[in-house]
C-alpha atoms as a PDB file:
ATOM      1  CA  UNK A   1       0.747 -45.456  14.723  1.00  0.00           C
ATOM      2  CA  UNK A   2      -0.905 -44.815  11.503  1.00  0.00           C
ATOM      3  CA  UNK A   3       0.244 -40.687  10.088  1.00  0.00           C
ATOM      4  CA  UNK A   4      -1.281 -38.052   8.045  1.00  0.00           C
ATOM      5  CA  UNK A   5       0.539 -37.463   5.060  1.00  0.00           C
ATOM      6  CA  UNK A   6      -0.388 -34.014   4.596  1.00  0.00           C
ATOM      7  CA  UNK A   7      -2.328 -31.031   5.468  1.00  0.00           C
ATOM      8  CA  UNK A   8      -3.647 -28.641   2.221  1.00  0.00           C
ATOM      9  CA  UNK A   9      -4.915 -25.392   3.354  1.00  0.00           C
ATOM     10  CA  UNK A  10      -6.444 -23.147   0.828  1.00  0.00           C
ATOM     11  CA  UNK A  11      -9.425 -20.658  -0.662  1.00  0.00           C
ATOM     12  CA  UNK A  12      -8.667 -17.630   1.523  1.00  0.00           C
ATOM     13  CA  UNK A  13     -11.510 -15.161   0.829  1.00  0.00           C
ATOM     14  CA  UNK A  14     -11.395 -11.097   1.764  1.00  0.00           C
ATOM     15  CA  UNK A  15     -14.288  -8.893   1.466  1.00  0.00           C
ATOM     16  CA  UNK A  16     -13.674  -5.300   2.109  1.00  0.00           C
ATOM     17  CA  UNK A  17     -16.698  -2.858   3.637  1.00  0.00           C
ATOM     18  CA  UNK A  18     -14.685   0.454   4.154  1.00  0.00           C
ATOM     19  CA  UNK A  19     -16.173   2.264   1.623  1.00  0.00           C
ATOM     20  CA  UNK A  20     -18.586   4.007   3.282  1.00  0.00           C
ATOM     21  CA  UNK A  21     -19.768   7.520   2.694  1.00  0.00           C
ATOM     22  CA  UNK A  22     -20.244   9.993   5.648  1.00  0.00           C
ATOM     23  CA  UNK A  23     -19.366   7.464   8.499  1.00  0.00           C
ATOM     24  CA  UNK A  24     -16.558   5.891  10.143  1.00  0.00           C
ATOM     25  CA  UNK A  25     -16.278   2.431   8.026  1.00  0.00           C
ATOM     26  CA  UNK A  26     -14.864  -1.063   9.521  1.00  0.00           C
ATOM     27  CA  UNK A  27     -13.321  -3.047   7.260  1.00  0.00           C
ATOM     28  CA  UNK A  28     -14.494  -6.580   7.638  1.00  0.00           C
ATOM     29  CA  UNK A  29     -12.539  -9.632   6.288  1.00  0.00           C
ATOM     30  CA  UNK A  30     -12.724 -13.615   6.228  1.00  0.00           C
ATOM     31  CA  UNK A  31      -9.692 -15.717   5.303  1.00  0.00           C
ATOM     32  CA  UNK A  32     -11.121 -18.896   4.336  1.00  0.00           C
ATOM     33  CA  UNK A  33      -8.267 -22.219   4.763  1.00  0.00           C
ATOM     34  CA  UNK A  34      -9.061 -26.020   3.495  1.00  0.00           C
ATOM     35  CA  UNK A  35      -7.311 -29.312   3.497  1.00  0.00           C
ATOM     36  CA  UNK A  36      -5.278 -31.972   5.612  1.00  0.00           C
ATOM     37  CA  UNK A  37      -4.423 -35.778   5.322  1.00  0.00           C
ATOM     38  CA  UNK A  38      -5.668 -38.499   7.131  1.00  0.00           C
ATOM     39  CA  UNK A  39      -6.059 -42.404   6.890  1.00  0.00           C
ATOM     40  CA  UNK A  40      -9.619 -43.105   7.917  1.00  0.00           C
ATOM     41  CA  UNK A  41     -13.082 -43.023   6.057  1.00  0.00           C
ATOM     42  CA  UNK A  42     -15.461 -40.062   7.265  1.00  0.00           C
ATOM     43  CA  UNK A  43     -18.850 -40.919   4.874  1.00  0.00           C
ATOM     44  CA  UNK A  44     -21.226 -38.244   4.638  1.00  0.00           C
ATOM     45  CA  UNK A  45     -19.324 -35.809   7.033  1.00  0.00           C
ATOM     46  CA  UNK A  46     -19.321 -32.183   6.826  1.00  0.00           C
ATOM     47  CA  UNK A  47     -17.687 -29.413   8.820  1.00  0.00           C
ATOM     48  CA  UNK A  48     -18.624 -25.398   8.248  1.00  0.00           C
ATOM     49  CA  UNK A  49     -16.664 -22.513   9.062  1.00  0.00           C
ATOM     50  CA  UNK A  50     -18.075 -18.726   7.836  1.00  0.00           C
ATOM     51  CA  UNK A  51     -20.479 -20.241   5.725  1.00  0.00           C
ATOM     52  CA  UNK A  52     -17.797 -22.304   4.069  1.00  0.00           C
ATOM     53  CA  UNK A  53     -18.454 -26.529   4.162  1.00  0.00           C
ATOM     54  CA  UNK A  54     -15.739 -28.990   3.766  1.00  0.00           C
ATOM     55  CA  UNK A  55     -16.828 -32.544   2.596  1.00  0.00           C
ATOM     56  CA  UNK A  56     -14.494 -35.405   4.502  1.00  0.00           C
ATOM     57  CA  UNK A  57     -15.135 -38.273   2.347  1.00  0.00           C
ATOM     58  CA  UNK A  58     -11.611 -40.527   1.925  1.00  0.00           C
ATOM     59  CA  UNK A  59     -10.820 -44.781   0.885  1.00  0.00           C
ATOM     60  CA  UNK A  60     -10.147 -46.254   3.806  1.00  0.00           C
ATOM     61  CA  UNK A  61      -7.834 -49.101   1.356  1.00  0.00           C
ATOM     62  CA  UNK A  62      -5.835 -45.986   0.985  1.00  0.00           C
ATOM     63  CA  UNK A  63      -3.131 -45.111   3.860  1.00  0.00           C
ATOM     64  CA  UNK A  64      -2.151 -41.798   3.134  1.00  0.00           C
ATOM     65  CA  UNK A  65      -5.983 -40.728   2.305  1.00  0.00           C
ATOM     66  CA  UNK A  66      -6.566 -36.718   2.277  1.00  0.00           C
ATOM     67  CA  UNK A  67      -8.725 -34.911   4.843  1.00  0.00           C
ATOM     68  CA  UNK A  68     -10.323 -31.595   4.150  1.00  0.00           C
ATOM     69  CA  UNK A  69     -11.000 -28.964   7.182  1.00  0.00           C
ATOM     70  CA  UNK A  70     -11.863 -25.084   6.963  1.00  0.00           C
ATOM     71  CA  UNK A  71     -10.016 -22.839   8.732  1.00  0.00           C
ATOM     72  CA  UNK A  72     -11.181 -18.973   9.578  1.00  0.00           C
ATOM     73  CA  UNK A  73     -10.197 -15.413  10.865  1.00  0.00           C
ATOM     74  CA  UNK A  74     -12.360 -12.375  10.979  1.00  0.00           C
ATOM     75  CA  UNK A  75     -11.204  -8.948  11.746  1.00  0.00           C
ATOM     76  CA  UNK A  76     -12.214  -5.224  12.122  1.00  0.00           C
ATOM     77  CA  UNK A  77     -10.286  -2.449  10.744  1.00  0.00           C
ATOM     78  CA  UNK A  78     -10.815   1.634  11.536  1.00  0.00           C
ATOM     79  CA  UNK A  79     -10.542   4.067   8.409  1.00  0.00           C
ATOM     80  CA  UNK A  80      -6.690   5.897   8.635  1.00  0.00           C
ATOM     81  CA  UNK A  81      -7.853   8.178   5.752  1.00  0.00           C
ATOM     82  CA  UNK A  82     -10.414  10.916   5.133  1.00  0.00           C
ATOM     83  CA  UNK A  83     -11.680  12.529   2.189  1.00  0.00           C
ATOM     84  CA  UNK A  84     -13.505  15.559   1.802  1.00  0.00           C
ATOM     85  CA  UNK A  85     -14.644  17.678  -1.435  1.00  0.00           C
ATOM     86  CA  UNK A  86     -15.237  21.166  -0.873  1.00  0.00           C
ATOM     87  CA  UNK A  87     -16.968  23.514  -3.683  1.00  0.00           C
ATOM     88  CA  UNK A  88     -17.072  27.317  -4.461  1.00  0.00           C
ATOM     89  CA  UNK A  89     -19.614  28.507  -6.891  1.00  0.00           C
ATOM     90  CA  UNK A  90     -19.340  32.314  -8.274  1.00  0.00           C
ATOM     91  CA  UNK A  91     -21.565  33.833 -10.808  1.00  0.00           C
ATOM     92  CA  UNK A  92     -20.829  37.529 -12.253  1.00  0.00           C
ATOM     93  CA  UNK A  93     -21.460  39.241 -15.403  1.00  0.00           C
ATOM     94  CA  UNK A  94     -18.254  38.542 -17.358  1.00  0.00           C
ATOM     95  CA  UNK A  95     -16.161  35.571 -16.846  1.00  0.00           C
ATOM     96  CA  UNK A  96     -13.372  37.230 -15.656  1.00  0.00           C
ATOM     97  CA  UNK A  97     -15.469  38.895 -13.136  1.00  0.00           C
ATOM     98  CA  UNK A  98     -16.380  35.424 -12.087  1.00  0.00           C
ATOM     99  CA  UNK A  99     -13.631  33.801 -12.265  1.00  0.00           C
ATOM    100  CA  UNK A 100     -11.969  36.568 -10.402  1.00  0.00           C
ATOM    101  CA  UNK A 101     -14.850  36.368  -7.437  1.00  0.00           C
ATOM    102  CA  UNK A 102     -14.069  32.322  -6.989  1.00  0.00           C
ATOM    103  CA  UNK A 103     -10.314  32.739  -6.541  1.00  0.00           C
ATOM    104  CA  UNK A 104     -10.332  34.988  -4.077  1.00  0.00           C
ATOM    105  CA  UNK A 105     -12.782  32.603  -2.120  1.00  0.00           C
ATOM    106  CA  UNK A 106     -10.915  29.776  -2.766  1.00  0.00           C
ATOM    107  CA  UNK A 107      -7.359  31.563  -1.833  1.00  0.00           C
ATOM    108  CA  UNK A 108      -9.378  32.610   1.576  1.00  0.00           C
ATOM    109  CA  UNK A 109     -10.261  28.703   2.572  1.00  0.00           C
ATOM    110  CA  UNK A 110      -7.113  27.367   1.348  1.00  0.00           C
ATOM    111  CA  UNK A 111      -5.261  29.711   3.176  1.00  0.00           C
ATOM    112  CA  UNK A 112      -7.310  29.445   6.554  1.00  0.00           C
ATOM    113  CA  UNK A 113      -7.158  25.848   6.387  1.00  0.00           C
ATOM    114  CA  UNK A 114      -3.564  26.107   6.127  1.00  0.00           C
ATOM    115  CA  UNK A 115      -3.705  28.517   8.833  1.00  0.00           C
ATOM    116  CA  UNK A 116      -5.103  25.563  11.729  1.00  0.00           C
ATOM    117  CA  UNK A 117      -2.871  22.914  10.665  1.00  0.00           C
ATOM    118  CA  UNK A 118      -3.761  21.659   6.801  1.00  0.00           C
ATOM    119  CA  UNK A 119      -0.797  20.707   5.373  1.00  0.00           C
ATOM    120  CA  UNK A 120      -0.256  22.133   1.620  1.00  0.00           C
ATOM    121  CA  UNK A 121       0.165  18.255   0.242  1.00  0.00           C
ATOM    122  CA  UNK A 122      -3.009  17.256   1.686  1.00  0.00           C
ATOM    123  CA  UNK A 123      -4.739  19.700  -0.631  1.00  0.00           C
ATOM    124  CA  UNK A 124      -5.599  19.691  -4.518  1.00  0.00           C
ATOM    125  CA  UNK A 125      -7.932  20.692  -7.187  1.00  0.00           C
ATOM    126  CA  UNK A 126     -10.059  17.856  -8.918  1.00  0.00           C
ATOM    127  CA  UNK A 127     -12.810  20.036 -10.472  1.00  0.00           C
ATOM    128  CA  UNK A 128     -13.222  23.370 -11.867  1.00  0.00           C
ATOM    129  CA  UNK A 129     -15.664  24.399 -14.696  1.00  0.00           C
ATOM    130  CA  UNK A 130     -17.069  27.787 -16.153  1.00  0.00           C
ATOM    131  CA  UNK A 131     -20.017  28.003 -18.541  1.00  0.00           C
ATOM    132  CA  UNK A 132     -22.298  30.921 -19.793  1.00  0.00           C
ATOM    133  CA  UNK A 133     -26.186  31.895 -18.444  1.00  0.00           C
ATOM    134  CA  UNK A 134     -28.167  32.583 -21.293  1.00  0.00           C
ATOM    135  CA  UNK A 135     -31.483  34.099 -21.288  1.00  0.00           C
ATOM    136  CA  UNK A 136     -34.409  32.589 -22.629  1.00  0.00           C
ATOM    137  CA  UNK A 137     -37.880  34.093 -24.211  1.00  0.00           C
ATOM    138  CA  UNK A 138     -41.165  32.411 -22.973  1.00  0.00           C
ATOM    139  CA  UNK A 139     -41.074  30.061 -25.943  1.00  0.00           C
ATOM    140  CA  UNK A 140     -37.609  28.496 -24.740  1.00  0.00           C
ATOM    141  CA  UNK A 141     -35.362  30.139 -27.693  1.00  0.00           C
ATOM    142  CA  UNK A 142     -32.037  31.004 -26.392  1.00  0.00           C
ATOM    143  CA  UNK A 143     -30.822  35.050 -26.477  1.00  0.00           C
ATOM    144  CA  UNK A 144     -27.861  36.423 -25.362  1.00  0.00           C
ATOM    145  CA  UNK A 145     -25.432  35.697 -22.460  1.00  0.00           C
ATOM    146  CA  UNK A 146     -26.465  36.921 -18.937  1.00  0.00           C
ATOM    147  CA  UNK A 147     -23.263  35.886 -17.452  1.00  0.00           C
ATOM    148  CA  UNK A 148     -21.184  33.870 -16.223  1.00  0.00           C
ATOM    149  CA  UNK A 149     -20.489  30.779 -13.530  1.00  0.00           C
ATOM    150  CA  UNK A 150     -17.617  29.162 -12.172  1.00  0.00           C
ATOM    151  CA  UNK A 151     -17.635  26.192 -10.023  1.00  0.00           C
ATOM    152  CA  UNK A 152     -13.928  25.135  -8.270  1.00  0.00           C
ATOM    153  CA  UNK A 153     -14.138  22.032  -6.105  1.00  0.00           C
ATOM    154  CA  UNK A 154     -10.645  21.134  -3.598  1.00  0.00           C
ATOM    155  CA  UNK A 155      -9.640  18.054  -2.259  1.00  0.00           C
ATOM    156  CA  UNK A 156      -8.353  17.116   1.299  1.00  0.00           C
ATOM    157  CA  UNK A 157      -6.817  13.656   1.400  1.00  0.00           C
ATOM    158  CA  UNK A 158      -5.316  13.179   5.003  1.00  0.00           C
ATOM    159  CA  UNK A 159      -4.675  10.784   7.663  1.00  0.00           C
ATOM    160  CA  UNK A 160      -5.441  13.602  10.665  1.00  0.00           C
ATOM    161  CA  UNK A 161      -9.200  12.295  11.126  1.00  0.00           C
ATOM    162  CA  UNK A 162      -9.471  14.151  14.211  1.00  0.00           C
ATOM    163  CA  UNK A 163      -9.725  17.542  12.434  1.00  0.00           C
ATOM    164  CA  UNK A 164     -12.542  17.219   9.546  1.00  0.00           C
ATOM    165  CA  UNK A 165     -15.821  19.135  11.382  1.00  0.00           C
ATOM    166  CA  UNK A 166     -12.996  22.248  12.199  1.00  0.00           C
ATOM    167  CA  UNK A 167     -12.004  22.182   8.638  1.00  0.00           C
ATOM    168  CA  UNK A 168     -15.998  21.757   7.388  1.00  0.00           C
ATOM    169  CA  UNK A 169     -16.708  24.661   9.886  1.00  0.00           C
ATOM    170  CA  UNK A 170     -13.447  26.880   8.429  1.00  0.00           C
ATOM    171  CA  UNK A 171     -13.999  26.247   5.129  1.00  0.00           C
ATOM    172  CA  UNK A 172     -17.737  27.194   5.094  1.00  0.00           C
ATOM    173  CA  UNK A 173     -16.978  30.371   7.021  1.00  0.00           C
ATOM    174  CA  UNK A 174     -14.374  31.711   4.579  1.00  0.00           C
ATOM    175  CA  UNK A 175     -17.197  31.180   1.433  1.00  0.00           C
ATOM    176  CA  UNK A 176     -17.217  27.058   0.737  1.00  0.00           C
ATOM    177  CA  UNK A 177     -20.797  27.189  -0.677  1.00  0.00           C
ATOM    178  CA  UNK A 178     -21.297  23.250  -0.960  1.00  0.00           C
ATOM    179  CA  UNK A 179     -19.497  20.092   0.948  1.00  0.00           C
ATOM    180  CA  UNK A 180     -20.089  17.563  -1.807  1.00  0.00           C
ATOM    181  CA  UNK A 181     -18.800  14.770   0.029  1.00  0.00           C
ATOM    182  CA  UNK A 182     -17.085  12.631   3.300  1.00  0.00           C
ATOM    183  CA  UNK A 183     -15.701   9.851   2.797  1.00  0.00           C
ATOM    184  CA  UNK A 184     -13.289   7.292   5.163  1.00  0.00           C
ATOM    185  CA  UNK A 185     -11.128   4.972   3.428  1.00  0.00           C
ATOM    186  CA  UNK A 186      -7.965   2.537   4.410  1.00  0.00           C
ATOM    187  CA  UNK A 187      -4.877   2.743   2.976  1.00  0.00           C
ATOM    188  CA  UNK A 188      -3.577  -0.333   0.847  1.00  0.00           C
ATOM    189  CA  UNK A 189      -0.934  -0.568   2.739  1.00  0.00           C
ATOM    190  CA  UNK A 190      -2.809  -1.145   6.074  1.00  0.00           C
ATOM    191  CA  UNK A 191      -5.449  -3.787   3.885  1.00  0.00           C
ATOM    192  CA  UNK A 192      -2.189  -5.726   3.091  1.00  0.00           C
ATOM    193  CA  UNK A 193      -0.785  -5.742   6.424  1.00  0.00           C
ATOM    194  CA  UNK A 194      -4.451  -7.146   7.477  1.00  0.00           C
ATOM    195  CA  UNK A 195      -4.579  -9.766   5.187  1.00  0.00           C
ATOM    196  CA  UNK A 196      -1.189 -10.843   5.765  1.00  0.00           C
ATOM    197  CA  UNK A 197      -2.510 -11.351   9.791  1.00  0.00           C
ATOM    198  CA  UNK A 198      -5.730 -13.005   8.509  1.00  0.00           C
ATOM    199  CA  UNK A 199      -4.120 -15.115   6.441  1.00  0.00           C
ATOM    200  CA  UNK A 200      -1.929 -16.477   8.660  1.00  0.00           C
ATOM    201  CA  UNK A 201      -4.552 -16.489  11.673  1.00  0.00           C
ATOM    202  CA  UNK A 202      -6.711 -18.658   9.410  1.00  0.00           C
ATOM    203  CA  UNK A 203      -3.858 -21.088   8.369  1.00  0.00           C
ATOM    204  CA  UNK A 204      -3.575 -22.018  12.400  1.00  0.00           C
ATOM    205  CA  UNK A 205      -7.002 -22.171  12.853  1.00  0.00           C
ATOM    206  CA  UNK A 206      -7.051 -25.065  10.083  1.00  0.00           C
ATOM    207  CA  UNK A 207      -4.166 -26.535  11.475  1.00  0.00           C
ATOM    208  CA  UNK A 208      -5.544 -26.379  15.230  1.00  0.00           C
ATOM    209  CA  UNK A 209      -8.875 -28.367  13.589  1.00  0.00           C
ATOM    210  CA  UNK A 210      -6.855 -31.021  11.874  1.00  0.00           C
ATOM    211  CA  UNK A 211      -4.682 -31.858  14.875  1.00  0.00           C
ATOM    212  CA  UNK A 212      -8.006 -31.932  16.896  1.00  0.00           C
ATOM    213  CA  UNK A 213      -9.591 -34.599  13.968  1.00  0.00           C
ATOM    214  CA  UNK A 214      -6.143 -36.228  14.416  1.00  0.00           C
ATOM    215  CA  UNK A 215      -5.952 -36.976  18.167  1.00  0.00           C
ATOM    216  CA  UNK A 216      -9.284 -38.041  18.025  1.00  0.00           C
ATOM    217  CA  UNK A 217      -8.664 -41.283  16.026  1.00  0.00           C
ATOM    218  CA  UNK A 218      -4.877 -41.649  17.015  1.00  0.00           C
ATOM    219  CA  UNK A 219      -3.531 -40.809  13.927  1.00  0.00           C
ATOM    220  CA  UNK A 220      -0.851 -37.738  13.212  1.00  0.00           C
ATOM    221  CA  UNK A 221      -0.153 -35.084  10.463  1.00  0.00           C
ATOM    222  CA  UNK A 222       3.106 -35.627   9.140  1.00  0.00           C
ATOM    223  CA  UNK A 223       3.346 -31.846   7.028  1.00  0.00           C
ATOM    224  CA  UNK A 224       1.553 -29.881   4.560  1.00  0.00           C
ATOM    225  CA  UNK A 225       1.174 -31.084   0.604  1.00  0.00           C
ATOM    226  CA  UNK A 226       0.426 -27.560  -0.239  1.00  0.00           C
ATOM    227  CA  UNK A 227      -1.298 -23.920   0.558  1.00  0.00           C
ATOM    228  CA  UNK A 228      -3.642 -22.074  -1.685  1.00  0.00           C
ATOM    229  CA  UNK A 229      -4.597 -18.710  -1.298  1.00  0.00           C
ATOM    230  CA  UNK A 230      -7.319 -17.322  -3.104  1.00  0.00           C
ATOM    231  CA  UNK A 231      -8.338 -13.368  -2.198  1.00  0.00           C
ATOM    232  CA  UNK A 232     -10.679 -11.075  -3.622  1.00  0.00           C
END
């Protein structure tokens, strides 16, 4: 019996979709596999996978002739992480007065958050800003300082997905004035574990195809020449 010489399996392709705001994301990935040898002409044969084509076109005068094939894997993934942005705006007369008024809100939420389960790690501050009011005449020319504003925005990064409309609800009640944003993400870790899977799903799924090309003209693969992965 005439034998493959090798199988080449290659251009594995990711494409990630979890960034999405305000809803529960999937993550969507392809892994994309090519390549396996064979003895036989195929003219003018193609075979798609995902949108992917692989072009069999080998000499027959040669016996260990090259075979390309396409091999796929698809998965969905659920977001493990949340992250929400929670403002407190204060304006007073002086800054201190402001600045003052804004603490004590933002003590009160980080402390009732704390108090239904927030842990204190899961917390931080990425903004806070204070900047004068002026006041204006008619004509647009800027007078003196009417007073003051400060805006302090917190952070909660956790894993606990279950618990974000109690902490919207707790936050707002103890003097959040703004919920800039929602947003579901997946850890790297988890994305690596996944492509590990899909890579290896789609590696069989090339194989399965060659052995199927294979049997169908009595030939056999005899191993793989080599494996290229290509992710994005």
């Amino acid at each position: 019996m005439a034998g493959f010489k090798c199988i080449r399996i290659g251009n594995v392709t990711t494409v990630d979709l979890s960034n999405v705001r305000n809803v529960l994301p999937t993550l969507t990935m392809f892994s994309l596999a090519l390549f396996l040898c064979m003895n036989i002409t195929f003219q003018d044969s193609t075979v798609v996978a995902q949108g992917v084509a692989g072009n069999y076109s080998i000499d027959s005068t040669n016996a260990n002739s090259t075979v390309f094939t396409t091999g796929s894997a698809f998965t969905r993934v659920a977001p493990d992480t949340v992250l929400i942005s929670i403002g407190v705006e204060s304006t007073d007369r002086t800054a201190n007065e402001a600045l003052s008024l804004n603490s004590e809100l933002m003590n009160n939420i980080i402390s009732d958050l704390r108090s239904i389960g927030l842990k204190p790690n899961e917390t931080r501050t990425s903004i806070f800003n204070i900047f004068p009011l002026y006041n204006y005449t008619e004509s647009g020319t800027r007078l003196n300082v009417s007073g003051f504003t400060v805006t302090n925005t917190v952070q909660i990064e956790s894993s606990n997905l279950d618990n974000v409309s109690q902490w919207i609800d707790t936050a707002v009640a103890s003097g959040a004035n703004s919920i800039n944003s929602i947003d579901f993400s997946v850890t790297e870790k988890k994305l690596e574990d996944t492509r590990s899977k899909l890579i290896t799903d789609a590696i069989d799924n090339a194989k399965q195809k060659a052995e199927v090309a294979a049997t169908a003209v009595q030939l056999s693969i005899t191993g793989v020449e080599s494996i290229v992965v290509d992710g994005a």
